[in-house]
Each structure stands twice: as structure tokens, then as C-alpha cells.
PDB file of N, CA and C in Angstrom:
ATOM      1  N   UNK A   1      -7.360  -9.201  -4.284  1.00  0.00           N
ATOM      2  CA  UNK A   1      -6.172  -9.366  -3.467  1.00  0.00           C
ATOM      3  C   UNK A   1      -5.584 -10.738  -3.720  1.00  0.00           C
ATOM      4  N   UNK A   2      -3.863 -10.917  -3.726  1.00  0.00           N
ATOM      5  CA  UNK A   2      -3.267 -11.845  -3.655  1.00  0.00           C
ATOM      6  C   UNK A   2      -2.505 -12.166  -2.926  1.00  0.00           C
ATOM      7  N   UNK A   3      -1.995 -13.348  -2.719  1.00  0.00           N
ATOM      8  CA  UNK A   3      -0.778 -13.442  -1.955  1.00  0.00           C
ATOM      9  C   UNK A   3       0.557 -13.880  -2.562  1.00  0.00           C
ATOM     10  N   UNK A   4       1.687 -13.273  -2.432  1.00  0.00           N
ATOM     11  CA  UNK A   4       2.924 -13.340  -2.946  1.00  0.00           C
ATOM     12  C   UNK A   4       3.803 -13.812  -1.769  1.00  0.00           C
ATOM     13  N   UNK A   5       4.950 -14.597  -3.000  1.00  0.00           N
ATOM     14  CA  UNK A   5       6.131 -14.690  -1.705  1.00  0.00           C
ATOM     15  C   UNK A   5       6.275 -13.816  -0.502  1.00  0.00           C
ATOM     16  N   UNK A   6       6.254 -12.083  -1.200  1.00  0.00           N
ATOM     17  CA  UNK A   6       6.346 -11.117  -0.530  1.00  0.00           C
ATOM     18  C   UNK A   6       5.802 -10.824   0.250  1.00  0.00           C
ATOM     19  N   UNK A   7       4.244 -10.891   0.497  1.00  0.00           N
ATOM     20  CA  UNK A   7       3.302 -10.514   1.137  1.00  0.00           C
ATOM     21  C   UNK A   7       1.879 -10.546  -0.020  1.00  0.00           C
ATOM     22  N   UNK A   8       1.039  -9.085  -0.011  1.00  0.00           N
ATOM     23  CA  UNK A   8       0.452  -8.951   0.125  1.00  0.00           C
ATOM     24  C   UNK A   8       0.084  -7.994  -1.696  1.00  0.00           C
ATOM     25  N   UNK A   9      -0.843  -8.493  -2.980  1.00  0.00           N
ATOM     26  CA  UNK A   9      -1.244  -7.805  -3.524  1.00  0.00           C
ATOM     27  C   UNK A   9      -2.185  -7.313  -4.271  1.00  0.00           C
ATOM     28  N   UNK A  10      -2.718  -5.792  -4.345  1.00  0.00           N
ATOM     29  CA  UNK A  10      -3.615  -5.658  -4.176  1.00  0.00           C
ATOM     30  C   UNK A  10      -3.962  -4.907  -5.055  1.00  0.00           C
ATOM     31  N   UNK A  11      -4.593  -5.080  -5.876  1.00  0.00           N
ATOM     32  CA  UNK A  11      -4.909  -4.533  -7.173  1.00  0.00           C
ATOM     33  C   UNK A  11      -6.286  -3.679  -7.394  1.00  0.00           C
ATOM     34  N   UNK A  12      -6.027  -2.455  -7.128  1.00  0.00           N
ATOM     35  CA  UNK A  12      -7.247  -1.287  -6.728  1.00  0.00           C
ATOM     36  C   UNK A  12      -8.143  -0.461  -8.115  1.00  0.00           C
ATOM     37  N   UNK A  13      -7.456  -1.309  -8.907  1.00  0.00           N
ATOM     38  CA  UNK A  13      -8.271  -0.731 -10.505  1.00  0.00           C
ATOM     39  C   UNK A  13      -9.124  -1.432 -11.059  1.00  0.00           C
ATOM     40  N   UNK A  14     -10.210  -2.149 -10.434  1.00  0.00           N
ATOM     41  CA  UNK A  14     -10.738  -2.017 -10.793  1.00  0.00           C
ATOM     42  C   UNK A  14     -12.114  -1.702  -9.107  1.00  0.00           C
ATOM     43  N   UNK A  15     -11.398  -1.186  -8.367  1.00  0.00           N
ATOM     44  CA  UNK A  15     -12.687  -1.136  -7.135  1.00  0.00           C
ATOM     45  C   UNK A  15     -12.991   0.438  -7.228  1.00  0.00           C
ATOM     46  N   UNK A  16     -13.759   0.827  -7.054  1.00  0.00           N
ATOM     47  CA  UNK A  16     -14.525   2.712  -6.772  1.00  0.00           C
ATOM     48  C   UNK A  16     -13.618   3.412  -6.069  1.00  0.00           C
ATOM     49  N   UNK A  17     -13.159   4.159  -6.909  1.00  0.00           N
ATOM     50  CA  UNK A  17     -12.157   5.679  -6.834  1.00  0.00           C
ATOM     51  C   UNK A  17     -12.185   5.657  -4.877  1.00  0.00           C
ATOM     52  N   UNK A  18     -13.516   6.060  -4.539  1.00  0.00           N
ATOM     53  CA  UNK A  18     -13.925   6.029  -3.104  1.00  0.00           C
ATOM     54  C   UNK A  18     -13.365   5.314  -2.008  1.00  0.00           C
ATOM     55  N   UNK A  19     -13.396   3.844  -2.146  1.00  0.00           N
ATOM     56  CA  UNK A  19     -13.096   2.784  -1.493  1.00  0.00           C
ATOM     57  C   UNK A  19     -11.760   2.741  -1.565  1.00  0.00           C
ATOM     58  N   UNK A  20     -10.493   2.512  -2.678  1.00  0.00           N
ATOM     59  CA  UNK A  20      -9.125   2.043  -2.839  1.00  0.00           C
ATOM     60  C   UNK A  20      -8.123   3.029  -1.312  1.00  0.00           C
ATOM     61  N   UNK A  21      -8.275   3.600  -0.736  1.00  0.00           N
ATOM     62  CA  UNK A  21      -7.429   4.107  -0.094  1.00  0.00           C
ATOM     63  C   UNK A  21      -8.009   3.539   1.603  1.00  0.00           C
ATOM     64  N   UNK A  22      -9.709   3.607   1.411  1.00  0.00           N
ATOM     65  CA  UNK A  22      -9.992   2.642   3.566  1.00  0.00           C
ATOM     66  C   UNK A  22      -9.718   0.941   2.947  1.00  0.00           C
ATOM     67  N   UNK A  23      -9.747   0.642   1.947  1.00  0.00           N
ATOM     68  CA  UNK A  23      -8.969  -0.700   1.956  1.00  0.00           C
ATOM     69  C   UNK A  23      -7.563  -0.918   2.001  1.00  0.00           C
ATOM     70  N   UNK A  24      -6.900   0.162   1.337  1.00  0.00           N
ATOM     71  CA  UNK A  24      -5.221  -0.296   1.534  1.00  0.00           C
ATOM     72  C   UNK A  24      -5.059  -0.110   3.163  1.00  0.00           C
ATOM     73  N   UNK A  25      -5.708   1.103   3.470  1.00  0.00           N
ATOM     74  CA  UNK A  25      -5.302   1.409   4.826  1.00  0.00           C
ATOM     75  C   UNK A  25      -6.126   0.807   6.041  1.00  0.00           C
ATOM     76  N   UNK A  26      -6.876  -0.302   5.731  1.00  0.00           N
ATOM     77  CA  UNK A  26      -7.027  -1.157   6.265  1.00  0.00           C
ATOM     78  C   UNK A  26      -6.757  -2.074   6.562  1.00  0.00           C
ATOM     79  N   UNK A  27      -5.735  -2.659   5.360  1.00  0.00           N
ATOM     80  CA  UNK A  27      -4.723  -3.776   5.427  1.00  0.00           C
ATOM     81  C   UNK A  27      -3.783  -3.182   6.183  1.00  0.00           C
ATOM     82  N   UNK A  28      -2.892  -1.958   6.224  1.00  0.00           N
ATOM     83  CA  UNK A  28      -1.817  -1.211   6.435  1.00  0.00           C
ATOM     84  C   UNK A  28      -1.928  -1.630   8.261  1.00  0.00           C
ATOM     85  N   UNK A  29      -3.232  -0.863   8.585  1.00  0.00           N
ATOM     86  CA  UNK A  29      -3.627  -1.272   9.989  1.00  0.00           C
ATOM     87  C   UNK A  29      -3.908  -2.231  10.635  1.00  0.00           C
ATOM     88  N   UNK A  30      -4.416  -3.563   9.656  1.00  0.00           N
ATOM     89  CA  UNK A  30      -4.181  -5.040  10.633  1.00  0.00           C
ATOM     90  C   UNK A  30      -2.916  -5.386  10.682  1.00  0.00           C
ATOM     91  N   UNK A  31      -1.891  -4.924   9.416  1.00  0.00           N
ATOM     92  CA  UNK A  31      -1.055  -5.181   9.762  1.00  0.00           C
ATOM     93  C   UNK A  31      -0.182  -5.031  10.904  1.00  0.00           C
ATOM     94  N   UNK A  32      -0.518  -3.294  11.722  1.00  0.00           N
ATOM     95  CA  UNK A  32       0.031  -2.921  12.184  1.00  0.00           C
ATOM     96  C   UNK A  32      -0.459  -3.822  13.740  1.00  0.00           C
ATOM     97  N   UNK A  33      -1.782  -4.176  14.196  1.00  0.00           N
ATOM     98  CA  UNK A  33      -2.764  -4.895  15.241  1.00  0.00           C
ATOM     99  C   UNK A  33      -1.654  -6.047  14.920  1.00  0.00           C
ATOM    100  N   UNK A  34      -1.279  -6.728  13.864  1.00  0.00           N
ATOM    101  CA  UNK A  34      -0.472  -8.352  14.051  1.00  0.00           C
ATOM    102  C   UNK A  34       0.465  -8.424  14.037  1.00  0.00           C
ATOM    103  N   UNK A  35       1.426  -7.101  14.118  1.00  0.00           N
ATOM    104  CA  UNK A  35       2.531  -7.198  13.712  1.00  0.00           C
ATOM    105  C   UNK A  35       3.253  -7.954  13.382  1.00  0.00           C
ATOM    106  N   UNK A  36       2.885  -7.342  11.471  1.00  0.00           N
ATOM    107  CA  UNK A  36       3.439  -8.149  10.484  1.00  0.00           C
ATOM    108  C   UNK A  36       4.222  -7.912   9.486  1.00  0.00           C
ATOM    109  N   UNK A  37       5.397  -8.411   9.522  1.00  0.00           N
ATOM    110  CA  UNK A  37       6.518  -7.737   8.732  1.00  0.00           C
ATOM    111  C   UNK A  37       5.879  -8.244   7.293  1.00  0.00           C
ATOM    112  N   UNK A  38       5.245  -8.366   6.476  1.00  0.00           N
ATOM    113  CA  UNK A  38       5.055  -8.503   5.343  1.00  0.00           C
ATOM    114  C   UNK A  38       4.952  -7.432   4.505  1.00  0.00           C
ATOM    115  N   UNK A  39       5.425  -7.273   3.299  1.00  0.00           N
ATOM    116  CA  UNK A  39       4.888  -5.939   2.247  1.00  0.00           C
ATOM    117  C   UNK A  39       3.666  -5.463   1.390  1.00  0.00           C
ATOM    118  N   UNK A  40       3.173  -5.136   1.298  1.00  0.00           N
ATOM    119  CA  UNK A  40       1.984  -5.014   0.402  1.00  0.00           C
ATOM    120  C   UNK A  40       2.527  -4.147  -0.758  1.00  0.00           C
ATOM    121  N   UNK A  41       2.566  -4.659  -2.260  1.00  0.00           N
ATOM    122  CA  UNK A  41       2.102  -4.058  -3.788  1.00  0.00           C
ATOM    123  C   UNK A  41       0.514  -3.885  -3.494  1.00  0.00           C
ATOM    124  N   UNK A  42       0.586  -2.382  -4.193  1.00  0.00           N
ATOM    125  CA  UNK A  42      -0.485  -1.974  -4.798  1.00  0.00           C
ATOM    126  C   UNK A  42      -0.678  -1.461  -6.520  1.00  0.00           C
ATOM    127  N   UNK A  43      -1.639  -2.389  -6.865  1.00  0.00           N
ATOM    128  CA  UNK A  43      -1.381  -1.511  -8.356  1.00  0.00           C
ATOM    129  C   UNK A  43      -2.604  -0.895  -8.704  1.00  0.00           C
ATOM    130  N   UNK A  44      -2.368   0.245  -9.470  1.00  0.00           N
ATOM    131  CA  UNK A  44      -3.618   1.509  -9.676  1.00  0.00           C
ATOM    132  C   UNK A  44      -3.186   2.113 -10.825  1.00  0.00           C
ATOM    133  N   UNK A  45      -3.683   3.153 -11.847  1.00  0.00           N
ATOM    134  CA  UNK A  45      -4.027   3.314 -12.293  1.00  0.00           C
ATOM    135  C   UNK A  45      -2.983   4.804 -13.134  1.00  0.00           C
ATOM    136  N   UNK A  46      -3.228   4.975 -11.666  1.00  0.00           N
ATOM    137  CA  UNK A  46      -2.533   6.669 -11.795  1.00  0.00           C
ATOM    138  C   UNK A  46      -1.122   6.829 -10.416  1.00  0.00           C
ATOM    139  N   UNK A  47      -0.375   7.974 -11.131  1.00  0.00           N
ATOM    140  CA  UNK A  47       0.538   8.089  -9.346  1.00  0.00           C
ATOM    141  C   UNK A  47       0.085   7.912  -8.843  1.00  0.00           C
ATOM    142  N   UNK A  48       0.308   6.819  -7.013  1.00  0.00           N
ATOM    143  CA  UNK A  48      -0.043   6.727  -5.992  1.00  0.00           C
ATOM    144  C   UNK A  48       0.421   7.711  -5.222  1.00  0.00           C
ATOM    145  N   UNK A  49       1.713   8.485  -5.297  1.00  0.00           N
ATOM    146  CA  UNK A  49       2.374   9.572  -4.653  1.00  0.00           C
ATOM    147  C   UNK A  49       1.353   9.632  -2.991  1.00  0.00           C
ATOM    148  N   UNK A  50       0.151  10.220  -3.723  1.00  0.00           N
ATOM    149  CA  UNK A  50      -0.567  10.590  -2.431  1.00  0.00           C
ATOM    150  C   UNK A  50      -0.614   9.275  -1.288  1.00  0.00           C
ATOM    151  N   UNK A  51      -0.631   8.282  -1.646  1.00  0.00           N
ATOM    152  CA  UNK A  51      -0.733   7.763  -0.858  1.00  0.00           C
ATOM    153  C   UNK A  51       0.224   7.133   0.220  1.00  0.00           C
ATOM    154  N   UNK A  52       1.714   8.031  -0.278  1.00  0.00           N
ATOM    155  CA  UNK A  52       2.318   7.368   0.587  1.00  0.00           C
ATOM    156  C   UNK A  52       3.015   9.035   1.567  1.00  0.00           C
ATOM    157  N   UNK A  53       2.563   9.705   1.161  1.00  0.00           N
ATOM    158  CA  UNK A  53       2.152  11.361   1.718  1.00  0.00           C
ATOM    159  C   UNK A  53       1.325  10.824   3.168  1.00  0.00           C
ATOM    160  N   UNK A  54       0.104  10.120   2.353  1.00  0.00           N
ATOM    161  CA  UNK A  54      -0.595  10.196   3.344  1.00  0.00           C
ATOM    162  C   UNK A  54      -0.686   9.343   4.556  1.00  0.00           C
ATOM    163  N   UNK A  55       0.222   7.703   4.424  1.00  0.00           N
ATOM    164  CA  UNK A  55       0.506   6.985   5.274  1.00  0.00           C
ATOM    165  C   UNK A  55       1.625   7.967   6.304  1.00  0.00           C
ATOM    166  N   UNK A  56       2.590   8.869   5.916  1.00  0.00           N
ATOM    167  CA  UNK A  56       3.569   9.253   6.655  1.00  0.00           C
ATOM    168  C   UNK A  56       2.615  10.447   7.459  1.00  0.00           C
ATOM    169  N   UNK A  57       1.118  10.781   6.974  1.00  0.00           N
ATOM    170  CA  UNK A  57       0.603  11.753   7.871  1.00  0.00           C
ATOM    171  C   UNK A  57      -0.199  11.117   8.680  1.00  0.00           C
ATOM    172  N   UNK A  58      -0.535  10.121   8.966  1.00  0.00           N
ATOM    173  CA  UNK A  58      -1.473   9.380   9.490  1.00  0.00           C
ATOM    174  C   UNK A  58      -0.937   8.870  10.614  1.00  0.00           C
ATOM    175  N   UNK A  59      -1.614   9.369  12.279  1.00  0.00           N
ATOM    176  CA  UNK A  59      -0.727   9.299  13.382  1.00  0.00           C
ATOM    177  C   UNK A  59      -0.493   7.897  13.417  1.00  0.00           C
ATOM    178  N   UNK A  60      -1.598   6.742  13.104  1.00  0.00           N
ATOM    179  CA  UNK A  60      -1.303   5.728  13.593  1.00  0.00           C
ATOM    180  C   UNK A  60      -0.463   5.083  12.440  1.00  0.00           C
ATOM    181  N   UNK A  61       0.067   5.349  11.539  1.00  0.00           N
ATOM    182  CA  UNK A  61       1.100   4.864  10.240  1.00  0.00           C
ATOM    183  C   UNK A  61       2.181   5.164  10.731  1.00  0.00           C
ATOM    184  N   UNK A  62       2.568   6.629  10.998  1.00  0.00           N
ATOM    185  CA  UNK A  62       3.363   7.370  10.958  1.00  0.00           C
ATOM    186  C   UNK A  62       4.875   6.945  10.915  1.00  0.00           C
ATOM    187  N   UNK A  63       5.943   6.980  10.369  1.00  0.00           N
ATOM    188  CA  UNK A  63       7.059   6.035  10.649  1.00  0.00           C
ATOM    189  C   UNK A  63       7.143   5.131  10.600  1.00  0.00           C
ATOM    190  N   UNK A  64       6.150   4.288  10.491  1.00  0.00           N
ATOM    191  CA  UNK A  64       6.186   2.521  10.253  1.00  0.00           C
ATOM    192  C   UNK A  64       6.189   1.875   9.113  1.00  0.00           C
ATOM    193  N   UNK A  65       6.546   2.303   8.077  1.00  0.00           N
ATOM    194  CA  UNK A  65       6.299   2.242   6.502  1.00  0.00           C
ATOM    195  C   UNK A  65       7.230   2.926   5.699  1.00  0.00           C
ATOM    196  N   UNK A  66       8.022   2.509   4.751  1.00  0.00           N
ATOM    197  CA  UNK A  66       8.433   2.850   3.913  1.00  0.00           C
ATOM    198  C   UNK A  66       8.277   2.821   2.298  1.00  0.00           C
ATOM    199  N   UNK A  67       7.351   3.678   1.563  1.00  0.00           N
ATOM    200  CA  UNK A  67       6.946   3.608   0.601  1.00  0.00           C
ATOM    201  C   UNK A  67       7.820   4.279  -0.708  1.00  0.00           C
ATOM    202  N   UNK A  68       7.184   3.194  -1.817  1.00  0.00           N
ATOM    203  CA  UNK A  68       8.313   3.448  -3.282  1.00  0.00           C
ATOM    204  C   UNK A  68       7.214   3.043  -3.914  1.00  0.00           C
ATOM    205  N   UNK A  69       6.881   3.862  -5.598  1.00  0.00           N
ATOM    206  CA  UNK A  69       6.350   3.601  -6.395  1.00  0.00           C
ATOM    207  C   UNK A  69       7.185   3.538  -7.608  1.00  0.00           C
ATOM    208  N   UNK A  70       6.377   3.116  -8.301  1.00  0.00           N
ATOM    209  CA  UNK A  70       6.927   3.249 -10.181  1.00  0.00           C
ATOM    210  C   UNK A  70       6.141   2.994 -11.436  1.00  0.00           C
ATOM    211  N   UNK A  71       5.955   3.354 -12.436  1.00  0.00           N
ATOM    212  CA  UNK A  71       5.023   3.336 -13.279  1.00  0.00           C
ATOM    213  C   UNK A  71       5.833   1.769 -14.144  1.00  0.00           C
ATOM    214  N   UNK A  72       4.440   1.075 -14.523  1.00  0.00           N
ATOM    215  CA  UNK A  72       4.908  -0.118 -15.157  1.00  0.00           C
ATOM    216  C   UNK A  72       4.860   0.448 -17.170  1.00  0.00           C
ATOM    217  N   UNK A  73       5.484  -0.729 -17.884  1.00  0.00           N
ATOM    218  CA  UNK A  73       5.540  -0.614 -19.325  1.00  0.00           C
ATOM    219  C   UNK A  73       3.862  -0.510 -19.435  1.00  0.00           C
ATOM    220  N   UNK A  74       3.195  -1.044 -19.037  1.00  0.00           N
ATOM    221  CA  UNK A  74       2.027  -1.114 -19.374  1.00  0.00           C
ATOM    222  C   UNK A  74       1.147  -0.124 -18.979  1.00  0.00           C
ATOM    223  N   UNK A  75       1.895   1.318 -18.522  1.00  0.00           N
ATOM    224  CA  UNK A  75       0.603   2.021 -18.220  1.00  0.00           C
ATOM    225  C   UNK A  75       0.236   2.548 -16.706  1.00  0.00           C
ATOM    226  N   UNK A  76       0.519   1.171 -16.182  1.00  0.00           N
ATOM    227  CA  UNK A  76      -0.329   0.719 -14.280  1.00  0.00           C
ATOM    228  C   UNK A  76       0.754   1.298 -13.604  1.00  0.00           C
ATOM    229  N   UNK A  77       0.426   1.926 -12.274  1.00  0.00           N
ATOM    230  CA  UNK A  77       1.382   2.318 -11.378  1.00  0.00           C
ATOM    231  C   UNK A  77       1.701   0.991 -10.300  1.00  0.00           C
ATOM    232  N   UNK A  78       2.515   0.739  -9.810  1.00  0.00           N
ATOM    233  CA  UNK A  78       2.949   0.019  -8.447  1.00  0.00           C
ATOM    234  C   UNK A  78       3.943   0.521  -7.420  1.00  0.00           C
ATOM    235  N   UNK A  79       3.032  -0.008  -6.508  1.00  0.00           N
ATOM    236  CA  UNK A  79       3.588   0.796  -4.969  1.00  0.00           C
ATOM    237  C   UNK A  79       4.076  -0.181  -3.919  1.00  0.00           C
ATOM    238  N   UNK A  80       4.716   0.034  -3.315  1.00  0.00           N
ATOM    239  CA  UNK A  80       5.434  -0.737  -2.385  1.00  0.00           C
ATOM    240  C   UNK A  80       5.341  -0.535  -1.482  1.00  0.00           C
ATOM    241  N   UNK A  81       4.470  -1.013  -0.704  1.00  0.00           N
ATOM    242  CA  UNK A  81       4.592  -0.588   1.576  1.00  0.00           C
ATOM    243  C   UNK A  81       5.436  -1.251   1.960  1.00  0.00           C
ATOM    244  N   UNK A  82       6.499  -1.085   2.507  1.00  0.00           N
ATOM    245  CA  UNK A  82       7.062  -2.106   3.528  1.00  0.00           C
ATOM    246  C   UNK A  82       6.904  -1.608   4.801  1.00  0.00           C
ATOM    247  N   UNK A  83       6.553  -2.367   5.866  1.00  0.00           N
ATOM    248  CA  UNK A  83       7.159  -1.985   7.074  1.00  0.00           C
ATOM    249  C   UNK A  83       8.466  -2.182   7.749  1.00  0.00           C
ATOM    250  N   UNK A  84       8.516  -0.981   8.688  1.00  0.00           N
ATOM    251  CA  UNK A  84       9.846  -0.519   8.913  1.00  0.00           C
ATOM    252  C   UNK A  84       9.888  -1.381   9.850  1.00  0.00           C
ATOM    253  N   UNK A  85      11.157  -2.165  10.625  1.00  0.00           N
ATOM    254  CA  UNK A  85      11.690  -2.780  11.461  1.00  0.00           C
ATOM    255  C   UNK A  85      12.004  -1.665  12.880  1.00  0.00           C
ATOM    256  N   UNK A  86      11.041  -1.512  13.680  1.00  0.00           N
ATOM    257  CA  UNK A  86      11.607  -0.079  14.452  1.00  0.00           C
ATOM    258  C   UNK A  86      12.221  -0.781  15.958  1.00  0.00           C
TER     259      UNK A  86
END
């Protein structure tokens, strides 16, 4: 993990298939306990798609996030959380 102007980034390729999704969404959720307008990049490997499926299914996410991905020249995917201003 780093920290950017932006916020927050977090680079999940090289941690266990297993783990990369209760760590993003562990950050996702202190964020939500400090309410903190900051963004979190994630970069991985493969589409994140699911994971931003799965923040919008997740009661305590739900609506508070607005997610965008994109595949880099190099291969790596990156994802974008922002939280929503509600």
C-alpha cells in the first residue's frame, strides 16, 4: 500500500488470490467508520469488474462508492473507488 495525492494505493498482485478482496474491503470500510473522502487505486492483475458488482451489493457499501476500471499498456488492471458525497 501507498499513499498518493489522491488517497489511497493498493497494489493486490502480488498478495493470495484469497486475501485481495477482505483487504480492499477493509480499507473501503474504515473508510466508511472515518468518513473519508479519499479514493483508493487498486491494481491487479485481471478485470476487477467483480469487484465493483460487489461493493454496490454489499449492504454496508451500498451507494457510497463509485467505481471505474481500465486495463493499463502494461497488462495490469486499475480501479478506482471513490466515495460518493451523499
Amino acid at each position: 500500500m501507498a499513499q498518493s495525492a489522491q488517497g489511497l494505493v493498493i497494489d493486490v498482485r502480488g498478495v493470495t488470490p484469497a486475501m485481495r478482496r477482505p483487504i480492499v474491503f477493509a480499507v473501503v470500510d474504515r473508510m466508511l467508520e472515518m468518513d473519508s473522502t479519499d479514493s483508493i487505486v487498486v491494481i491487479c492483475e485481471h478485470d476487477p469488474s467483480g469487484l465493483g458488482y460487489q461493493l454496490d451489493l454489499r449492504r454496508e457499501t451500498r451507494g457510497h462508492f463509485e467505481f471505474d476500471c481500465d486495463q493499463r499498456i502494461d497488462g495490469s488492471w486499475v480501479a478506482l473507488i471513490r466515495r460518493r458525497i451523499i
